[in-house]
C-alpha atoms as a PDB file:
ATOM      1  CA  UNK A   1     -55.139 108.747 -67.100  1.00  0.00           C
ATOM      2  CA  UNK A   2     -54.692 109.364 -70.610  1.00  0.00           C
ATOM      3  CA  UNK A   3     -55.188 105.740 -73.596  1.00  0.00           C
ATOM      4  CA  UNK A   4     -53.874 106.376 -76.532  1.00  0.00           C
ATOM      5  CA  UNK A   5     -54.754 103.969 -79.958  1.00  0.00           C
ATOM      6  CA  UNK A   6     -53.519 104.343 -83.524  1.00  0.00           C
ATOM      7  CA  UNK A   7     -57.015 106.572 -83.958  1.00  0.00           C
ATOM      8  CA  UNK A   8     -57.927 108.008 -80.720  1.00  0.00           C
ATOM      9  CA  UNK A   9     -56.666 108.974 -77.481  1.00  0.00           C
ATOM     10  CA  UNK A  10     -58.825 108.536 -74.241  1.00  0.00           C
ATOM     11  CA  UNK A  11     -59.041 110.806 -71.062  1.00  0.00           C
ATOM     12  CA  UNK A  12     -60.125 109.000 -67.925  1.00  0.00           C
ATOM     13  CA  UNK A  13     -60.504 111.447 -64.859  1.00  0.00           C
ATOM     14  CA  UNK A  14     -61.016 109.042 -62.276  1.00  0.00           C
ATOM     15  CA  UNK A  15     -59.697 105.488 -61.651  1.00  0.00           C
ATOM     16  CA  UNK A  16     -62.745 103.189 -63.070  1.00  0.00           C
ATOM     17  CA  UNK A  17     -61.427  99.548 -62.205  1.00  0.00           C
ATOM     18  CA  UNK A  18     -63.976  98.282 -65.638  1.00  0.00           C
ATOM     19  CA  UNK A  19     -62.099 100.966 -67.867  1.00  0.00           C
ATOM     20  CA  UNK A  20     -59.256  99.279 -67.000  1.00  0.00           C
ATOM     21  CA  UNK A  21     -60.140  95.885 -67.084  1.00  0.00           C
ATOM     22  CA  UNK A  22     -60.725  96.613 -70.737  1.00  0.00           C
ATOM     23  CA  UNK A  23     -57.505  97.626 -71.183  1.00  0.00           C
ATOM     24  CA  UNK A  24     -55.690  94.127 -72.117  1.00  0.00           C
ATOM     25  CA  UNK A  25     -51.944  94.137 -70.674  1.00  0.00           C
ATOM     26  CA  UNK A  26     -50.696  92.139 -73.720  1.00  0.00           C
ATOM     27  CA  UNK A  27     -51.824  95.215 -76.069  1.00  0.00           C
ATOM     28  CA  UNK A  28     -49.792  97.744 -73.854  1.00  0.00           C
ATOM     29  CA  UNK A  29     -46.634  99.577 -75.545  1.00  0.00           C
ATOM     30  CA  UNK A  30     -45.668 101.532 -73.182  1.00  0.00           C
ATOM     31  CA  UNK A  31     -46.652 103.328 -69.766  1.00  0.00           C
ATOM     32  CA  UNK A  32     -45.444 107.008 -68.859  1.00  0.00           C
ATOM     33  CA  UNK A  33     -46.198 108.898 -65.784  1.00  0.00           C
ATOM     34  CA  UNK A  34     -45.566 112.347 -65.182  1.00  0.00           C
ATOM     35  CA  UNK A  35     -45.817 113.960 -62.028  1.00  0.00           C
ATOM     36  CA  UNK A  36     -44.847 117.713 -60.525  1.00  0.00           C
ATOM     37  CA  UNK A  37     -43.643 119.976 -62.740  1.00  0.00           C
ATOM     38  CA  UNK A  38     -43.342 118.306 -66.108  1.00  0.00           C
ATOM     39  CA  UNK A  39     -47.056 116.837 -65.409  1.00  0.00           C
ATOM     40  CA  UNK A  40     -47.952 120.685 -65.162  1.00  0.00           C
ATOM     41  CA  UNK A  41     -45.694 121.160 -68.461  1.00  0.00           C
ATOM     42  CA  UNK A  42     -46.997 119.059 -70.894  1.00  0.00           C
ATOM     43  CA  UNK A  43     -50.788 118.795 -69.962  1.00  0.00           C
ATOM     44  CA  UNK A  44     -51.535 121.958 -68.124  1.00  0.00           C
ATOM     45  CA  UNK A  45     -54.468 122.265 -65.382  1.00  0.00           C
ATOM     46  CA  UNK A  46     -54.795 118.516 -66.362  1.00  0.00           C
ATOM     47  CA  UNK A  47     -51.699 117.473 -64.932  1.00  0.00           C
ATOM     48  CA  UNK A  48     -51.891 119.116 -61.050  1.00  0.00           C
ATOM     49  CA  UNK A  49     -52.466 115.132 -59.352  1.00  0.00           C
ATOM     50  CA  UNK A  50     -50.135 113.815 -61.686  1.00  0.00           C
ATOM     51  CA  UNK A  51     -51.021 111.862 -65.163  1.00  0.00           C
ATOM     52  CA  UNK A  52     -50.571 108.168 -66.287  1.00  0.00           C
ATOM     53  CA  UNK A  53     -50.588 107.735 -70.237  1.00  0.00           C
ATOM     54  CA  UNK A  54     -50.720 104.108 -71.574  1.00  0.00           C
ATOM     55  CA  UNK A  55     -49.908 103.713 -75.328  1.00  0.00           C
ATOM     56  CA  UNK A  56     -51.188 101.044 -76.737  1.00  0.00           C
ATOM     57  CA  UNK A  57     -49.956  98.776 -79.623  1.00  0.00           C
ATOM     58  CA  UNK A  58     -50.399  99.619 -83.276  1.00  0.00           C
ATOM     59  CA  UNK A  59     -53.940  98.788 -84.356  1.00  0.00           C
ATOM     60  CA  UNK A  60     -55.553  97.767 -80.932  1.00  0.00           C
ATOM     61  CA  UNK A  61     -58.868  98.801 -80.099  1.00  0.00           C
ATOM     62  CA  UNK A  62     -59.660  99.195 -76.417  1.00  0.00           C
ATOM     63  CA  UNK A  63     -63.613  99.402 -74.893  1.00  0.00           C
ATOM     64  CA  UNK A  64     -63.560 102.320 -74.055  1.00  0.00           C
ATOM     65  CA  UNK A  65     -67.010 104.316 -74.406  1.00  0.00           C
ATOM     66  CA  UNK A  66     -67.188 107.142 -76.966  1.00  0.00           C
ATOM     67  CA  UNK A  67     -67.808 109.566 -74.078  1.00  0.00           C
ATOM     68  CA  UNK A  68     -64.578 109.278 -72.290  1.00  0.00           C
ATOM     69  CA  UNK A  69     -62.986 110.679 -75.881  1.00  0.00           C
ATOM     70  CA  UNK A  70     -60.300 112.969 -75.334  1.00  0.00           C
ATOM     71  CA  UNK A  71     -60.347 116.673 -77.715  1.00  0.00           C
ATOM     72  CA  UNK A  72     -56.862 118.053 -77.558  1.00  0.00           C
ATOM     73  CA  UNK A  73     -57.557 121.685 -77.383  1.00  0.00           C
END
């Protein structure tokens, strides 16, 4: 699962139910998934299970720890 913000975007591997209870549902913009081949498309390797990307609303800042940053190569 991929958060993006105004600054950063966030790459979460594995389903971690307090990530996403950060995540408030008011600040949400919009939810995409991609699955098969336009998963495979637009984020590679990355996108073999599938991908869920959650934009969220200009100037929101989510708790998400720095480690979970995502480098777009």
């Amino acid at each position: 699962m991929f958060v993006n913000t105004d600054k950063e975007t966030y790459k979460i591997e594995y389903t971690n139910q307090k990530l996403l209870a950060a995540i408030n549902p008011n600040e949400i913009q919009k939810i995409e998934v991609f699955k098969d081949k336009k998963a495979l498309r637009k984020f590679g390797e990355l996108g073999v299970n599938g991908v869920i990307v959650v934009d969220m609303k200009n100037n929101v800042e989510v708790d998400i720890p720095k480690r979970f940053l995502y480098k777009k190569k």
